[in-house]
Protein backbone atom coordinates (compact mmCIF):
# COMPACT_ATOMS: atom_id res chain seq x y z
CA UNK A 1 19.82 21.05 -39.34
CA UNK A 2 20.69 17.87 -37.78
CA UNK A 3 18.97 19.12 -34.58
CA UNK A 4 16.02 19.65 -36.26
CA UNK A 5 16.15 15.97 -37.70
CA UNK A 6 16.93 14.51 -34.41
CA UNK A 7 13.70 16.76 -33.02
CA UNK A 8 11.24 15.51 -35.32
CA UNK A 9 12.24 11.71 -34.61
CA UNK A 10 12.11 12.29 -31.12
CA UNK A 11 8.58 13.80 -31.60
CA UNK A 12 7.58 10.99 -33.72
CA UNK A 13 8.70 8.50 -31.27
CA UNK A 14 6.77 10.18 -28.55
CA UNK A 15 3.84 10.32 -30.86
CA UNK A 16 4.15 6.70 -31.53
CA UNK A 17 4.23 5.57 -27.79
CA UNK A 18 0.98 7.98 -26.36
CA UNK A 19 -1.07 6.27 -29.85
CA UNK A 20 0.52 2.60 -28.85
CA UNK A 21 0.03 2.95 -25.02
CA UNK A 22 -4.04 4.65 -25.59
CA UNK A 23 -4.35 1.69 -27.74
CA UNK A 24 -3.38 -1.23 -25.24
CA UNK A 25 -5.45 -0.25 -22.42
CA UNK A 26 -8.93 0.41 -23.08
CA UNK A 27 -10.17 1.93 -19.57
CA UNK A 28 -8.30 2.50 -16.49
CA UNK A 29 -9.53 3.79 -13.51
CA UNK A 30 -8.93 4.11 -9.71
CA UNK A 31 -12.09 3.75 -7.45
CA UNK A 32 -11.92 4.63 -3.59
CA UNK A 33 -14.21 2.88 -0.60
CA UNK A 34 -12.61 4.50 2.34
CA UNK A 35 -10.78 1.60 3.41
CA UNK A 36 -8.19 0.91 0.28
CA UNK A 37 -8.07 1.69 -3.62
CA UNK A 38 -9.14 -0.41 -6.38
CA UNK A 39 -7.89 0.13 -9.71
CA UNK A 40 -8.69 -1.80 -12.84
CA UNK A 41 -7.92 -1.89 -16.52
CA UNK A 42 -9.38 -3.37 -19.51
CA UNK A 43 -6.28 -4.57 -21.97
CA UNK A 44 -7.62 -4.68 -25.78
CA UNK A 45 -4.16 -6.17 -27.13
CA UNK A 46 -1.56 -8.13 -25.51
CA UNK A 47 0.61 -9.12 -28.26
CA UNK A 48 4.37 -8.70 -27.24
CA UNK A 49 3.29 -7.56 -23.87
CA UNK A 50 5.25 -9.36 -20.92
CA UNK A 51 3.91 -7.14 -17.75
CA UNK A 52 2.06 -4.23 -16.49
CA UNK A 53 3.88 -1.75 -13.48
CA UNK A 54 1.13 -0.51 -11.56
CA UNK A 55 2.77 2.54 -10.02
CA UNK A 56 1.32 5.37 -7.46
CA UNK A 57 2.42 8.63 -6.51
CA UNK A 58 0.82 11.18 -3.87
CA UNK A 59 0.19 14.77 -5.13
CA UNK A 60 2.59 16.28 -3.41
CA UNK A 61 5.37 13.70 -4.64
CA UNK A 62 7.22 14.26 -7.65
CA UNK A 63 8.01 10.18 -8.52
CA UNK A 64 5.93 7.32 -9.22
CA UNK A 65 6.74 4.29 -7.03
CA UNK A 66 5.83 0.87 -8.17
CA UNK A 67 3.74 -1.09 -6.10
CA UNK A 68 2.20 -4.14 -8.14
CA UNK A 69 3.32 -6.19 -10.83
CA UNK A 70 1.38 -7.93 -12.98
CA UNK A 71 2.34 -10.75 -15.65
CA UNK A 72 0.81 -10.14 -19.06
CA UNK A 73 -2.23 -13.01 -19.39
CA UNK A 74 -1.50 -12.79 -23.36
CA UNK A 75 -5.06 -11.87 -25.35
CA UNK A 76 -7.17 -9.23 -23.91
CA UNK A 77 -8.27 -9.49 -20.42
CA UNK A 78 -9.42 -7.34 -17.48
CA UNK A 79 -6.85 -7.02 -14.31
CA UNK A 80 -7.51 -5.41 -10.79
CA UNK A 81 -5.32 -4.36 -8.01
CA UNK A 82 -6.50 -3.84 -4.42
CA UNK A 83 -4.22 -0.97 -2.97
CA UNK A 84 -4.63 -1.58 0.58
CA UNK A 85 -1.85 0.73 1.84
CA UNK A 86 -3.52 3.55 -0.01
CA UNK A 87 -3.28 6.06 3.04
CA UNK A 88 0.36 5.77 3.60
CA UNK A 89 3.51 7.39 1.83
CA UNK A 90 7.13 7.20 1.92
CA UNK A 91 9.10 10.32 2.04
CA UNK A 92 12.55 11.33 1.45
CA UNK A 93 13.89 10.20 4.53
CA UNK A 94 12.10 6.68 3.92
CA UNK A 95 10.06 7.19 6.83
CA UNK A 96 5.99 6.36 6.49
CA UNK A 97 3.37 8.54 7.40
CA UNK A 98 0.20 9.19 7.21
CA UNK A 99 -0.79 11.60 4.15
CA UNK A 100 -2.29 14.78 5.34
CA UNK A 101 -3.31 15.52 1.33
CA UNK A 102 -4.91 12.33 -0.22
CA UNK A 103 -5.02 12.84 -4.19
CA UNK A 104 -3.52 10.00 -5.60
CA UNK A 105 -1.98 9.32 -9.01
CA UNK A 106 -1.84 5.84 -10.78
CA UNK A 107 -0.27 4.56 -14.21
CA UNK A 108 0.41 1.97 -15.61
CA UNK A 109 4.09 0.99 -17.13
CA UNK A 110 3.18 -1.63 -20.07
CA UNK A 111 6.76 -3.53 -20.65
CA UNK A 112 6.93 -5.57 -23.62
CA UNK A 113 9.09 -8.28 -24.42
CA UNK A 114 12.09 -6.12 -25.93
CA UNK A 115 12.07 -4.44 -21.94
CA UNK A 116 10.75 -1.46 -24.23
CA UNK A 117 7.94 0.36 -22.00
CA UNK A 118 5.30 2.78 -22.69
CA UNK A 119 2.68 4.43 -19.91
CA UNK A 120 -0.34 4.66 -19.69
CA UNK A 121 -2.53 7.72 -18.71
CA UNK A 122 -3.06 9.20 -15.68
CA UNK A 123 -6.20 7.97 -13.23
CA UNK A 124 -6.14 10.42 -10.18
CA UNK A 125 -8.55 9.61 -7.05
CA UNK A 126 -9.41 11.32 -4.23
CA UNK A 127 -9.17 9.03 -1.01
CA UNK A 128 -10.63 9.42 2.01
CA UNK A 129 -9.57 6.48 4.57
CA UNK A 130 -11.80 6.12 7.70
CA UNK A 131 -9.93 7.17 11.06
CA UNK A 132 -10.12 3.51 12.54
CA UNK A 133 -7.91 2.14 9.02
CA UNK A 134 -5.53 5.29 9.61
CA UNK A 135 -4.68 4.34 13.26
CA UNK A 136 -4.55 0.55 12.58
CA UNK A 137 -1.72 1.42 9.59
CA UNK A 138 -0.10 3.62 12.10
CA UNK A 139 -0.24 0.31 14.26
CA UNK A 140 1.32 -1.88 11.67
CA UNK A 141 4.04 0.18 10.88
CA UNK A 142 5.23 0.04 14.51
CA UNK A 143 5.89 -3.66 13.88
CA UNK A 144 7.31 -3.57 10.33
């Protein structure tokens, strides 16, 4: 029985957090040119809201990694991130590489002033860099 109870609050907590997290961010999506990533989001609420995560992940990689932080502006505003290393990943061995499979994944992590978090959904993108921003990435890695 007490399983049970601790279930259903569970659930309802889970419930709660995909119904708060839909109703923060109004439209996020991920948009490719060939040379680097923009995504963008449309907040309809910031109340309590201290940052957005902007994490990524690969298709073939099981963790999101964050790669842009951005501080909460406070009423409803529109936000944009240019991801300019789109075409890159980091693997196990923390070596970079160019991606041979380039489906990306982004969320958002909305943290609110409590350092309680919810996510948002899921905007996936096909990328396609150009050969020339491939080999100059490969070129700025050397010097990293």
């Amino acid at each position: 029985m007490k399983e049970v109870k601790i279930f259903i609050l569970v659930f309802m907590l889970a419930a709660v957090a995909i119904v708060a997290s839909s109703s923060i961010i109004q439209n996020f999506t991920a948009e490719s040119n060939g040379d680097s990533v923009t995504v963008r989001w449309t907040s309809s609420t910031e109340e309590n809201i201290k940052r957005f995560e902007l994490e990524r992940r690969t298709a073939n990689m099981s963790a999101f990694k964050r790669i842009h932080t951005q501080t909460s502006k406070g009423t409803p505003n529109q936000y944009s991130y240019v991801d300019n290393e789109a075409f890159m990943k980091q693997d196990n061995n923390n070596d970079v590489d160019i991606l041979s499979q380039k489906t990306y994944n982004y969320r958002l992590k909305i943290v609110f002033h409590d350092n309680t978090f919810t996510y948002s959904d899921i905007a996936m993108i096909q990328h396609k860099p150009s050969s020339i921003r491939r080999t100059w990435g490969m070129i700025k890695e050397m010097f990293r």
